[in-house]
C-alpha atoms as a PDB file:
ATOM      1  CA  UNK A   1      93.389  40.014  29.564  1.00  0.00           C
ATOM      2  CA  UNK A   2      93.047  42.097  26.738  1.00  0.00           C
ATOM      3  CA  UNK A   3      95.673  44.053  25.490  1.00  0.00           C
ATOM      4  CA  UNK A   4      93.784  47.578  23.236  1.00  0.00           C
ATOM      5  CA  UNK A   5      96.359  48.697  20.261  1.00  0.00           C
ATOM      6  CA  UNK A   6      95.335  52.317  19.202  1.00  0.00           C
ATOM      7  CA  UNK A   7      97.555  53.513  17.377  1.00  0.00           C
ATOM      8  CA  UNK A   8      95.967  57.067  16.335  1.00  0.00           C
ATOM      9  CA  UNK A   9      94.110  57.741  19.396  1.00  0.00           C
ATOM     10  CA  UNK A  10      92.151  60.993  20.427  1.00  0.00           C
ATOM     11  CA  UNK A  11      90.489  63.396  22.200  1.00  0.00           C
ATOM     12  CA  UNK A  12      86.134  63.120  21.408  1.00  0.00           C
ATOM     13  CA  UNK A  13      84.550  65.871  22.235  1.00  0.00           C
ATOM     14  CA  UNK A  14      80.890  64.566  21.237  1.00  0.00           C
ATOM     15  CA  UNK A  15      77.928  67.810  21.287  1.00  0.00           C
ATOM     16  CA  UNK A  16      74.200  66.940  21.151  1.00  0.00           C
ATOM     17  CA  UNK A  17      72.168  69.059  19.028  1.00  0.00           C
ATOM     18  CA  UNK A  18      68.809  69.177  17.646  1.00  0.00           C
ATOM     19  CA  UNK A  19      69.200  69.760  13.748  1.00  0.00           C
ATOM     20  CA  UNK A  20      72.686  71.081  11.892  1.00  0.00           C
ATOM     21  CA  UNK A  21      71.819  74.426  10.297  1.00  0.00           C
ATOM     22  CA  UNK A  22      74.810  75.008   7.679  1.00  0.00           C
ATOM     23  CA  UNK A  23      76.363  78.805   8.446  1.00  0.00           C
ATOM     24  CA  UNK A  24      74.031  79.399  11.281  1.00  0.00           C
ATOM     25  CA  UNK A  25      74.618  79.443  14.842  1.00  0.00           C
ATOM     26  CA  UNK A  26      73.649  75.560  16.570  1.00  0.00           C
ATOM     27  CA  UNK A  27      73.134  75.244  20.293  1.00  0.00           C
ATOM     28  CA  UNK A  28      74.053  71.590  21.847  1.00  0.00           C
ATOM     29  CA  UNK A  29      71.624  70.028  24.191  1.00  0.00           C
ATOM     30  CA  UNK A  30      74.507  68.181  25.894  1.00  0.00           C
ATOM     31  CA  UNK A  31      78.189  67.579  25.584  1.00  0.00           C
ATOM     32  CA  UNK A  32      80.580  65.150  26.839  1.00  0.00           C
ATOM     33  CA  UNK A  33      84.195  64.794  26.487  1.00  0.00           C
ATOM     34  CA  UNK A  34      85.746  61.300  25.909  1.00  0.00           C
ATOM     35  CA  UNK A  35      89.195  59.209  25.551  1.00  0.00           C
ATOM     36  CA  UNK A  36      88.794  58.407  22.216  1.00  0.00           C
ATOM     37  CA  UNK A  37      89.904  55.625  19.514  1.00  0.00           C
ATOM     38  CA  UNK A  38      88.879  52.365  18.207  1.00  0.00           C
ATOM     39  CA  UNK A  39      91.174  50.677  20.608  1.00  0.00           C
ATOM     40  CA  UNK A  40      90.652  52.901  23.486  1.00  0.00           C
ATOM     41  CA  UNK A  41      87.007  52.223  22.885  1.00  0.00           C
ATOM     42  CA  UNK A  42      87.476  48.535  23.428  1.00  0.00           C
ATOM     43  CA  UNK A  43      89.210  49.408  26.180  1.00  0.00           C
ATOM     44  CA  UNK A  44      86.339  51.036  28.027  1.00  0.00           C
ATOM     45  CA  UNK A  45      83.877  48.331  27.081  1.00  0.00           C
ATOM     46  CA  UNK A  46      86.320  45.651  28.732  1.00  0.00           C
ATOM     47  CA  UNK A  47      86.853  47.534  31.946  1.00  0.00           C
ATOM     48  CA  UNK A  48      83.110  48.681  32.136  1.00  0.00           C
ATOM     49  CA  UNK A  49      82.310  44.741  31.853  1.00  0.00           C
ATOM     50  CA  UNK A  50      84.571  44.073  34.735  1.00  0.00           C
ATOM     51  CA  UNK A  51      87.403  42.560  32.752  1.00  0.00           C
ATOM     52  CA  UNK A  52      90.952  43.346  32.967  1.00  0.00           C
ATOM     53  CA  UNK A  53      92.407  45.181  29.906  1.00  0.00           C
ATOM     54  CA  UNK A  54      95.470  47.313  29.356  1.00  0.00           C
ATOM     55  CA  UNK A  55      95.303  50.141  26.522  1.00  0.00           C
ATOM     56  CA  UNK A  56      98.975  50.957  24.460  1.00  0.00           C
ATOM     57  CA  UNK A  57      98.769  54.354  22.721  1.00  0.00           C
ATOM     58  CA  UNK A  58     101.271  57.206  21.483  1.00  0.00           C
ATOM     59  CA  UNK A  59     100.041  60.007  23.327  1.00  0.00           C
ATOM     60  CA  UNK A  60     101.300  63.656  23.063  1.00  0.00           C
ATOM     61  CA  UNK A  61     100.642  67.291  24.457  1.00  0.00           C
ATOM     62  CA  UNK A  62      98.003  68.628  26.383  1.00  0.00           C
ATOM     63  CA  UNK A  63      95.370  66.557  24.375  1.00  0.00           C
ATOM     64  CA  UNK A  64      97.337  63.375  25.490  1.00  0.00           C
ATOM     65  CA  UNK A  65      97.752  64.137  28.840  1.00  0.00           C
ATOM     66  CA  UNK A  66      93.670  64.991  29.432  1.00  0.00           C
ATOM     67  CA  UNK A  67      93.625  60.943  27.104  1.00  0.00           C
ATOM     68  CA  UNK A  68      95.269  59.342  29.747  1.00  0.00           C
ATOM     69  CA  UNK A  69      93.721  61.307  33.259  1.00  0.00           C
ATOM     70  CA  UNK A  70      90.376  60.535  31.717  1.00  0.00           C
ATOM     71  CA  UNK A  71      91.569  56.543  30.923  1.00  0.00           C
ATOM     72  CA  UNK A  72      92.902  56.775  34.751  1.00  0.00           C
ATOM     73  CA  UNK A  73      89.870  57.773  36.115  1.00  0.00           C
ATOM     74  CA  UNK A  74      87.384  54.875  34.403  1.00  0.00           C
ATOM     75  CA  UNK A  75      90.276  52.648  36.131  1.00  0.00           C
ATOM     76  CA  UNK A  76      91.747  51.788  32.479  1.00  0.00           C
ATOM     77  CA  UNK A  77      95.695  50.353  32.791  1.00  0.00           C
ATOM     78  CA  UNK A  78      97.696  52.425  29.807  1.00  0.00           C
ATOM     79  CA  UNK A  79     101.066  51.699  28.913  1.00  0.00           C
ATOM     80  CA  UNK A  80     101.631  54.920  27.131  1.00  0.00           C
ATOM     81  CA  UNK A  81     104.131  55.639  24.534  1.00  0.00           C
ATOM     82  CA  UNK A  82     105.362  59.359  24.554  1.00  0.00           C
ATOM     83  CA  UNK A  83     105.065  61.541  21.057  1.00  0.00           C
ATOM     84  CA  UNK A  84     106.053  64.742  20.420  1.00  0.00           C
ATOM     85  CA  UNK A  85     103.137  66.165  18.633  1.00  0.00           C
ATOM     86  CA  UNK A  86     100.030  66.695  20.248  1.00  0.00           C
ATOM     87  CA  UNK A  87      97.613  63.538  19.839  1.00  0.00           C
ATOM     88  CA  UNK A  88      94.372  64.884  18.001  1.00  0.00           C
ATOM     89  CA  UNK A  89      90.840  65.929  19.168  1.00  0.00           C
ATOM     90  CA  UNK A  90      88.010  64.623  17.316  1.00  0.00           C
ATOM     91  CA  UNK A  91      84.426  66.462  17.021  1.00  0.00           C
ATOM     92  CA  UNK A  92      81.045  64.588  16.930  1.00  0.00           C
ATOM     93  CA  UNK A  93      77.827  66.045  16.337  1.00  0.00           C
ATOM     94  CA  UNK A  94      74.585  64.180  17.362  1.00  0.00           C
ATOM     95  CA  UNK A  95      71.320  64.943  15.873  1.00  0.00           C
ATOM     96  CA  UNK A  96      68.132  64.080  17.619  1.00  0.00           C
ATOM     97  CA  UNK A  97      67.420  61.989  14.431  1.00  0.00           C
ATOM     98  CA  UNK A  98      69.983  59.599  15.009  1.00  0.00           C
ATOM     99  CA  UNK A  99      72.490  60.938  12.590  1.00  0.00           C
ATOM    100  CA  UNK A 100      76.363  61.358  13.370  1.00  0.00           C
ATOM    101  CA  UNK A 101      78.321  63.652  11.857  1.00  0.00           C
ATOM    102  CA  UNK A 102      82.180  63.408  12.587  1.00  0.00           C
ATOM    103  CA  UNK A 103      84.889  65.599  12.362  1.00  0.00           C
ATOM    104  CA  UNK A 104      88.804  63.453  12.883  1.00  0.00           C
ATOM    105  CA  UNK A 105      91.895  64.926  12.711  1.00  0.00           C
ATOM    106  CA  UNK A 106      94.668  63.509  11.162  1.00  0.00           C
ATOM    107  CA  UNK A 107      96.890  63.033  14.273  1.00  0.00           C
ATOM    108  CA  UNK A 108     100.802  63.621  14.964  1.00  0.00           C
ATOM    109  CA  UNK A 109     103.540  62.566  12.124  1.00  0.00           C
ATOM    110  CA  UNK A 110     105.527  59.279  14.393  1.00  0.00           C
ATOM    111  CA  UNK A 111     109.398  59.517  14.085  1.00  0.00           C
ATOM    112  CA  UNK A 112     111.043  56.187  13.042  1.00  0.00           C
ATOM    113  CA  UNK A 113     112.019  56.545  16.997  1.00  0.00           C
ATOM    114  CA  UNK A 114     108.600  56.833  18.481  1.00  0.00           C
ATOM    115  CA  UNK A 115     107.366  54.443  16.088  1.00  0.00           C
ATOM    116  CA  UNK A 116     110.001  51.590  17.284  1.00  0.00           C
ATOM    117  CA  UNK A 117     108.839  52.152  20.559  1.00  0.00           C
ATOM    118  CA  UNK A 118     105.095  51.559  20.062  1.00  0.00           C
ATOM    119  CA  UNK A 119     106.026  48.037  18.866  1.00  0.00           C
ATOM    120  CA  UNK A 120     108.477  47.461  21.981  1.00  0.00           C
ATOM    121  CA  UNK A 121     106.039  48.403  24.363  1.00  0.00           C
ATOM    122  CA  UNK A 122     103.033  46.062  22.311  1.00  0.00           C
ATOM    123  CA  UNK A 123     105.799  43.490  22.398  1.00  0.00           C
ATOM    124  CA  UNK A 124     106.402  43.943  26.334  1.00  0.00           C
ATOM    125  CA  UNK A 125     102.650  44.729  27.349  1.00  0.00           C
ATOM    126  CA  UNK A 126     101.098  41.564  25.648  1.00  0.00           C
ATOM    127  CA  UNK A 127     102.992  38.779  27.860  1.00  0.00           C
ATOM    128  CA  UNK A 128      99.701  36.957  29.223  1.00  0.00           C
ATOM    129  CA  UNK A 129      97.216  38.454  26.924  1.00  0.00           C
ATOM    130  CA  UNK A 130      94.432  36.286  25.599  1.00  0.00           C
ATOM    131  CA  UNK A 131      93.509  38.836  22.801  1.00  0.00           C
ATOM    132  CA  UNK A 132      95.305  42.188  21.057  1.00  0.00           C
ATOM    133  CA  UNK A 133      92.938  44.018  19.764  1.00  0.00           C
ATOM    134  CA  UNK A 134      94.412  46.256  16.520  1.00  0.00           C
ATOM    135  CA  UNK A 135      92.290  49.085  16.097  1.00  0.00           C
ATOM    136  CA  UNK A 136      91.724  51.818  14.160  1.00  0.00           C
ATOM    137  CA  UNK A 137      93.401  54.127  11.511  1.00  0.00           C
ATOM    138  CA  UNK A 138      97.285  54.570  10.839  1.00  0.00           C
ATOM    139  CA  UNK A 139      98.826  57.844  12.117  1.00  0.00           C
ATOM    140  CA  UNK A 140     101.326  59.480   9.994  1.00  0.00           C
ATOM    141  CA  UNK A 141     104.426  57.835  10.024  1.00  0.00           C
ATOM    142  CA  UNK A 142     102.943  54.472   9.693  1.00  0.00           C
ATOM    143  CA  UNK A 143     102.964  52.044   6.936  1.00  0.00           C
ATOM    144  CA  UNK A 144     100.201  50.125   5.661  1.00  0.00           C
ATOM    145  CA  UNK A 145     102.115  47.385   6.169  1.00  0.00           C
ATOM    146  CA  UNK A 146     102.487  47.958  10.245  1.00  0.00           C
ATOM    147  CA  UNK A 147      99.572  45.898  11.509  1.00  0.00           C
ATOM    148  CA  UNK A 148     100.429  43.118   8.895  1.00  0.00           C
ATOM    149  CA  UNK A 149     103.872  43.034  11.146  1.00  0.00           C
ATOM    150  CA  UNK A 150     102.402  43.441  13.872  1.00  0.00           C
ATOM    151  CA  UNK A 151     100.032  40.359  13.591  1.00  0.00           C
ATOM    152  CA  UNK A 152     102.948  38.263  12.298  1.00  0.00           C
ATOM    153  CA  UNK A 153     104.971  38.667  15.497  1.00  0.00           C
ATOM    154  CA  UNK A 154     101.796  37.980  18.179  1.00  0.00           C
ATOM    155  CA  UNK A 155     101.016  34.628  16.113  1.00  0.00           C
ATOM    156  CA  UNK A 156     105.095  34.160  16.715  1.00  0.00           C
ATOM    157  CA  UNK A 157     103.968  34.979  20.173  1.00  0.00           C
ATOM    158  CA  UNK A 158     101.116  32.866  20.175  1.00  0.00           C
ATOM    159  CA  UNK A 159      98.960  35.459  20.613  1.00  0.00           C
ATOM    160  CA  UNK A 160      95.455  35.589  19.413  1.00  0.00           C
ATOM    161  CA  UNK A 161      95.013  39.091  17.362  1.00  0.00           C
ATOM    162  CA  UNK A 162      91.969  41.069  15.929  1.00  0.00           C
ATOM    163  CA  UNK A 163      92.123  43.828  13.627  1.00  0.00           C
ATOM    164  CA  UNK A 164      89.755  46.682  12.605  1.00  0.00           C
ATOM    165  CA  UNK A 165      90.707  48.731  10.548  1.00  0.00           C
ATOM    166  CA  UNK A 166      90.025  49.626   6.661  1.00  0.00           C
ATOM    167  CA  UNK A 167      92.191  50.446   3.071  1.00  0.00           C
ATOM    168  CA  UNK A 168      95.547  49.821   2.925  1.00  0.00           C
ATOM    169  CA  UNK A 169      96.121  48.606   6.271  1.00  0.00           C
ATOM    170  CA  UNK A 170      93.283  46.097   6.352  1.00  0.00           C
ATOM    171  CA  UNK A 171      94.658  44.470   3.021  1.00  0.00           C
ATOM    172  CA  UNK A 172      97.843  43.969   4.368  1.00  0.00           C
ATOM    173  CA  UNK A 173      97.143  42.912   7.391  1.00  0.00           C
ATOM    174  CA  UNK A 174      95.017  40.027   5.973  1.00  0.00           C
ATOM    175  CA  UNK A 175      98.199  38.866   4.328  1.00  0.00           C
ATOM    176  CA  UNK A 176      99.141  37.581   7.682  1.00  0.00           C
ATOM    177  CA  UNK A 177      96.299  35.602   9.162  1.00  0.00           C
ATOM    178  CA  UNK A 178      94.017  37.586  11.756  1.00  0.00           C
ATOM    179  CA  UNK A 179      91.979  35.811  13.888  1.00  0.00           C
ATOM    180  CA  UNK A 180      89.045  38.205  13.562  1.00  0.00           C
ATOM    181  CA  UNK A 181      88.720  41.053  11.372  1.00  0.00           C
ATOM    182  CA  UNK A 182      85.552  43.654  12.438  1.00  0.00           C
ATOM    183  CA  UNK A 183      84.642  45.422   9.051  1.00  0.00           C
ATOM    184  CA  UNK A 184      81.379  47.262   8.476  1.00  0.00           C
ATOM    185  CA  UNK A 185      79.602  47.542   5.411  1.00  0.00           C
ATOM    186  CA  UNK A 186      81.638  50.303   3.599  1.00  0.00           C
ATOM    187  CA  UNK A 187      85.275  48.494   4.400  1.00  0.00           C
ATOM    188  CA  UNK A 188      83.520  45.358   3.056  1.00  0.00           C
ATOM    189  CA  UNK A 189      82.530  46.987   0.087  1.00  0.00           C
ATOM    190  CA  UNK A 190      85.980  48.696  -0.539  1.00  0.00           C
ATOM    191  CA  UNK A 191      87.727  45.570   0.327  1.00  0.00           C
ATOM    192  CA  UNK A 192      85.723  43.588  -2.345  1.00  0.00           C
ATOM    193  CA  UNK A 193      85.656  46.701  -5.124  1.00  0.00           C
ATOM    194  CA  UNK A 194      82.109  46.702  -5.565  1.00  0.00           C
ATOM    195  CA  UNK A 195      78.345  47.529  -3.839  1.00  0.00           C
ATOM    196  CA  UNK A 196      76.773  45.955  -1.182  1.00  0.00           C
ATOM    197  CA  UNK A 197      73.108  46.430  -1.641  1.00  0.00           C
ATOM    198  CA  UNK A 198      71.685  42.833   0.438  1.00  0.00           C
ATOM    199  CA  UNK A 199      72.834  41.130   3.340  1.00  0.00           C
ATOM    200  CA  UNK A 200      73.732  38.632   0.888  1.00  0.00           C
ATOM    201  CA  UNK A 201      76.241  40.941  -0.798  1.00  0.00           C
ATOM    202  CA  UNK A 202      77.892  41.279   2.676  1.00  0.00           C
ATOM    203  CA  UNK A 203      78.392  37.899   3.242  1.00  0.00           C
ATOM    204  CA  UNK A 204      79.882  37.023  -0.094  1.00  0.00           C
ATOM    205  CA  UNK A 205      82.244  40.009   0.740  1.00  0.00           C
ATOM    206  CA  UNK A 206      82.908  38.536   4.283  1.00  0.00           C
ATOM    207  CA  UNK A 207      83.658  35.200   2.758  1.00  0.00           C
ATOM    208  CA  UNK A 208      86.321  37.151   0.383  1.00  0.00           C
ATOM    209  CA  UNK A 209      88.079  38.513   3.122  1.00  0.00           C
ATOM    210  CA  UNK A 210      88.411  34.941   4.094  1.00  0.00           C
ATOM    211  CA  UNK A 211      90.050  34.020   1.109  1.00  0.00           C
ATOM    212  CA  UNK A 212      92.029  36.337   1.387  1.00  0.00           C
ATOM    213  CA  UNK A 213      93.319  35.613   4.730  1.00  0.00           C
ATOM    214  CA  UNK A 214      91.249  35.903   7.840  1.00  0.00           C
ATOM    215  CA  UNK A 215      90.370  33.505   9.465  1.00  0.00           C
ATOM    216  CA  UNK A 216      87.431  34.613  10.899  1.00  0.00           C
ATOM    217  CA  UNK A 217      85.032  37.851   9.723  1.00  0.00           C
ATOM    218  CA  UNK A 218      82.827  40.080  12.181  1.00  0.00           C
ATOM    219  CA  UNK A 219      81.295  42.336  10.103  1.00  0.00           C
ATOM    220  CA  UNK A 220      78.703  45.160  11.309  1.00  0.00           C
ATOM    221  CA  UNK A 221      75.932  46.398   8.871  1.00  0.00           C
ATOM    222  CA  UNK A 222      74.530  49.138  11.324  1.00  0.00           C
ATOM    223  CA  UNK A 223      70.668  48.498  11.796  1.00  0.00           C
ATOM    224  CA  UNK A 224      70.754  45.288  10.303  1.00  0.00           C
ATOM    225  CA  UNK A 225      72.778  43.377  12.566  1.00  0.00           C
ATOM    226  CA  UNK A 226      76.212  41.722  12.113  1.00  0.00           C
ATOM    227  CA  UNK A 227      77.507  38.835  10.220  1.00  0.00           C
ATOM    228  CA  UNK A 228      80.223  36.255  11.547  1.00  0.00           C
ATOM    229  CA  UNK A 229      82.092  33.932   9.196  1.00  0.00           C
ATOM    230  CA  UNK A 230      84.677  31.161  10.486  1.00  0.00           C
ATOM    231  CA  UNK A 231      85.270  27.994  10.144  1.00  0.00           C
ATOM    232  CA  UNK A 232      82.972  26.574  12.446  1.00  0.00           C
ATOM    233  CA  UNK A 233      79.899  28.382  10.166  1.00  0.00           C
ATOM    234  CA  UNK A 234      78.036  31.487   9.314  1.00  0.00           C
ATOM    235  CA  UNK A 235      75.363  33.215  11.625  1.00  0.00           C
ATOM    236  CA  UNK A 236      73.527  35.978  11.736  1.00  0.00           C
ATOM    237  CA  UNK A 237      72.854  38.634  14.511  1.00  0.00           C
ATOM    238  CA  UNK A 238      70.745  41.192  15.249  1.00  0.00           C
ATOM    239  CA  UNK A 239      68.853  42.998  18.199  1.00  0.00           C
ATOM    240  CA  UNK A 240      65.474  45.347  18.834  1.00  0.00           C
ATOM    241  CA  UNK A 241      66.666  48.999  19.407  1.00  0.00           C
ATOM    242  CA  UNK A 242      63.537  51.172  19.998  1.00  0.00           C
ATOM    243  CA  UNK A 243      65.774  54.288  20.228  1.00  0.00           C
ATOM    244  CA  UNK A 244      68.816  55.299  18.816  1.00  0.00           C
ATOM    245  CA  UNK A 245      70.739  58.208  20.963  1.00  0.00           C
ATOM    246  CA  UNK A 246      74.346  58.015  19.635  1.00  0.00           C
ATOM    247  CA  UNK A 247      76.254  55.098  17.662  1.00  0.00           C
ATOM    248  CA  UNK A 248      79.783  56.512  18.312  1.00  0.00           C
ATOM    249  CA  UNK A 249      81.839  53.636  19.583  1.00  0.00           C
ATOM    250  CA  UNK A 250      79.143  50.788  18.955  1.00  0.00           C
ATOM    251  CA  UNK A 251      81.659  48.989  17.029  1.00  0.00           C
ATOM    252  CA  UNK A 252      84.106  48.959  19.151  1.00  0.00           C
ATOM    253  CA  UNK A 253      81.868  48.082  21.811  1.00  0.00           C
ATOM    254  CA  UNK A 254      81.074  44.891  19.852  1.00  0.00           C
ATOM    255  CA  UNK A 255      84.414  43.700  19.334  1.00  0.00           C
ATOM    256  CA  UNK A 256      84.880  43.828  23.250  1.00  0.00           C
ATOM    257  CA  UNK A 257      81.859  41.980  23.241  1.00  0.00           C
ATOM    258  CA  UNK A 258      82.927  39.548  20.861  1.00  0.00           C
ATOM    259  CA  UNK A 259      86.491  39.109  22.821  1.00  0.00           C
ATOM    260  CA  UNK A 260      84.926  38.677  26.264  1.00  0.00           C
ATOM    261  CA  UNK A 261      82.586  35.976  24.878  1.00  0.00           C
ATOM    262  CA  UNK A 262      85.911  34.030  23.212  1.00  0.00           C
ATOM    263  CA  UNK A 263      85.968  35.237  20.590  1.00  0.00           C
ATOM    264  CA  UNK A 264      84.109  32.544  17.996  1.00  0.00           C
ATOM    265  CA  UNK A 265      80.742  30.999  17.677  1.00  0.00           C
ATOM    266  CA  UNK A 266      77.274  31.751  17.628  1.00  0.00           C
ATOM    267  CA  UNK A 267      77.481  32.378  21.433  1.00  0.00           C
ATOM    268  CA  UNK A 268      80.486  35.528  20.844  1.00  0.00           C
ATOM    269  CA  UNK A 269      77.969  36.640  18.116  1.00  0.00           C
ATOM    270  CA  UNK A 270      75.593  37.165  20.422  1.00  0.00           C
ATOM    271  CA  UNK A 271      77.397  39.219  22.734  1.00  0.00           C
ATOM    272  CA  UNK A 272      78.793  41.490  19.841  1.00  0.00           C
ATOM    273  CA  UNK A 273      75.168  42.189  18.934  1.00  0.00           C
ATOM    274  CA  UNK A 274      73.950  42.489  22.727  1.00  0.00           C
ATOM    275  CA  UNK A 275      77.037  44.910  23.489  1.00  0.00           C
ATOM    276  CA  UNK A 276      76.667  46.919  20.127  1.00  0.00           C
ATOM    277  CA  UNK A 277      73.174  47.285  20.569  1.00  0.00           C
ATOM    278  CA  UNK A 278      73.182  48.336  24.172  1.00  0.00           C
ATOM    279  CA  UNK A 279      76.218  51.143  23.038  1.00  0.00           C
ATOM    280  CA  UNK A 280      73.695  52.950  20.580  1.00  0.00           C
ATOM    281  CA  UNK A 281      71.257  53.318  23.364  1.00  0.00           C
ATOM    282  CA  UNK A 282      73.723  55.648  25.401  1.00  0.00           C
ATOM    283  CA  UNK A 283      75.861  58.930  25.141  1.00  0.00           C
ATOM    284  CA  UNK A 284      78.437  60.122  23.248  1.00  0.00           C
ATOM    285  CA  UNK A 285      80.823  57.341  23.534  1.00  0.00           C
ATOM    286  CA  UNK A 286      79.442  55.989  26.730  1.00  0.00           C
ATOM    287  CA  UNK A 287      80.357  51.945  26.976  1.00  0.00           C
ATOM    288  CA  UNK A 288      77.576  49.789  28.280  1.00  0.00           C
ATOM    289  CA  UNK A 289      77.944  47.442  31.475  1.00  0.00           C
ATOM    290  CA  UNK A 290      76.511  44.580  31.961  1.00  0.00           C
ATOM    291  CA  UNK A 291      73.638  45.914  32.957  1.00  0.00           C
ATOM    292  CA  UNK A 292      73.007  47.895  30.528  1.00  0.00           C
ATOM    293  CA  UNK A 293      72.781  45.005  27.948  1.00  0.00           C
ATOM    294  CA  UNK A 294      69.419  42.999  27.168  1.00  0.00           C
ATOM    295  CA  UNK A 295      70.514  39.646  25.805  1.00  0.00           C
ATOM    296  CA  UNK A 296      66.473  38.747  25.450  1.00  0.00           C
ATOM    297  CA  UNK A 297      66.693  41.582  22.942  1.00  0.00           C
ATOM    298  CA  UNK A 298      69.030  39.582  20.855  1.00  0.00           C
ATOM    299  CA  UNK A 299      68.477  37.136  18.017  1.00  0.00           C
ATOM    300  CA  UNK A 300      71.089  34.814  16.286  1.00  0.00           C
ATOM    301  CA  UNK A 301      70.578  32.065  13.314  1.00  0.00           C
ATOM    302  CA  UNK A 302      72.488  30.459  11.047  1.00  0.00           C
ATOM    303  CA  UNK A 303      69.798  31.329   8.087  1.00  0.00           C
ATOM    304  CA  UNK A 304      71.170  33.917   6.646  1.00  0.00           C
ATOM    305  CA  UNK A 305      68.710  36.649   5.550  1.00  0.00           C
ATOM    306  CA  UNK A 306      70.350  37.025   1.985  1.00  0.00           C
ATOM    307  CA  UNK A 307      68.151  38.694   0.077  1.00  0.00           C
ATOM    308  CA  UNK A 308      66.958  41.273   2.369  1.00  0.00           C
ATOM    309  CA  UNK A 309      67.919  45.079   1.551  1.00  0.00           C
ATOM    310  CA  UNK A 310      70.388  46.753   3.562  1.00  0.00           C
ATOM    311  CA  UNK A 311      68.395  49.537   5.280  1.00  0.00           C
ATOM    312  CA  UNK A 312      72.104  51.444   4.399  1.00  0.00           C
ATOM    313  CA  UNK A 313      73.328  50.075   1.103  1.00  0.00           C
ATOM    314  CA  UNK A 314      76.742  50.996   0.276  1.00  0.00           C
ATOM    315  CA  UNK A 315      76.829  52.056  -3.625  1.00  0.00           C
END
């Protein structure tokens, strides 16, 4: 089982439009409306790949309640943890070109109250799991330091955690020993204080986030592919897209991907890239199932493409 930790989660409302014309009036091509988050996300890969998962959130108001019908209808377990303000909806815009523009709220202010819960009910819900998945950014009310605490009482637990997140929160968390953290190239880049412009500048910055405590890095450079770093050794992933319809949520469906496949090796790698791949092909936020997924598609090596230019370099 995998327990899904979101602790800012939302309401995506995700429009499909040709071109954004600045001050003009822009007509969307199609729209959906999605339970969003980077753990909620997970979530919806797990279930959609059969697997059991349960999803802990603060939810609040009307945008909360629509969250958790919509989580209830793709058959997704939540352990919910009531808020009082209203949990935030998040706008995506999807040009036919591939490009993403998105517009996040900041989400409700957590009392010390509500806050204590979310913990007790992580602490409850994760009895059995095999991973918790950490994801996403810190509402207000938060500290920095809460996934770092977090982590340090599922290792007391013996509990294997991942964490993706970025700043403040992904510093400290490293403090404590994550099993996997899922960076992309800009939380690389601001982790290590300086550009990325090759794949070999990510995995020197991967590597650093192993020094500084994880024990294992997934990171994703977009179109390039994705980079893991353990102990075991460092490989190199990447997959044929011919088309590119919406990449909201293709991280998140790689870490599921990543999870379900254990969670280490070449083999995991594989699945993060088949998964991630397979999400950019869809709608909105759609997750992939299994048989949406085209492993043949999929490439892994352990020779590192170092000097080739990311197609996104992060200045």
């Amino acid at each position: 089982m995998i327990l899904t930790v979101t602790p800012n989660p939302s309401l995506d409302r995700t429009y499909e439009v040709p071109a954004l014309d600045r001050g003009g009036v822009v007509r969307a091509t199609g729209e959906r409306v999605d339970p969003g988050g980077k753990g909620v996300n997970v979530s919806r890969a797990v279930t959609a790949a059969g697997r059991r998962t349960v999803a802990v959130l603060p939810l609040g108001g009307a945008p909360g309640a629509l969250v958790a019908d919509l989580l209830d209808a793709q058959g997704i377990e939540v352990a919910p943890v009531p808020v009082a303000g209203a949990t935030r909806s998040n706008i995506a815009l999807a040009e036919a070109d591939g490009v993403l523009t998105k517009i996040n709220a900041p989400g409700p202010d957590l009392s010390a109250a509500e806050r204590e819960l979310l913990l007790e009910t992580v602490r409850r819900q994760s009895r059995g799991a095999d991973w918790i998945a950490c994801c996403g950014s810190l509402p207000r009310g938060l500290a920095p330091s809460w996934y770092a605490a977090l982590v340090a009482r599922a290792h007391a637990a013996g509990v294997r955690v991942a964490v993706d997140t970025s700043g403040p929160a992904l510093r400290e968390a490293l403090r404590e020993r994550p099993d996997v953290v899922k960076p992309n190239a800009e939380e690389l880049a601001e982790v290590v204080g300086r550009p990325l412009a090759t794949i070999g500048d990510a995995l020197k910055a991967a590597a650093e986030l192993r020094e500084l405590g994880a024990r294992a890095v997934l990171a994703s450079l977009g179109a390039d592919g994705q980079l893991l770093v353990d102990d075991a050794g460092t490989w190199f992933g990447s997959a044929r897209v011919d088309a590119v319809r919406s990449n909201v949520g293709a991280g998140d469906s790689s870490l599921a991907g990543f999870l379900l496949a254990g969670g280490g090796g070449p083999e995991a790698l594989a699945s993060a890239v088949a998964h991630g791949a397979a999400a950019v092909r869809l709608p909105g936020s759609v997750m992939p199932t299994p048989a949406d997924l085209d492993p043949a598609a999929v490439t892994v090596t352990d020779q590192v493409p170092v000097d080739r230019p990311l197609r996104e370099p992060v200045p």
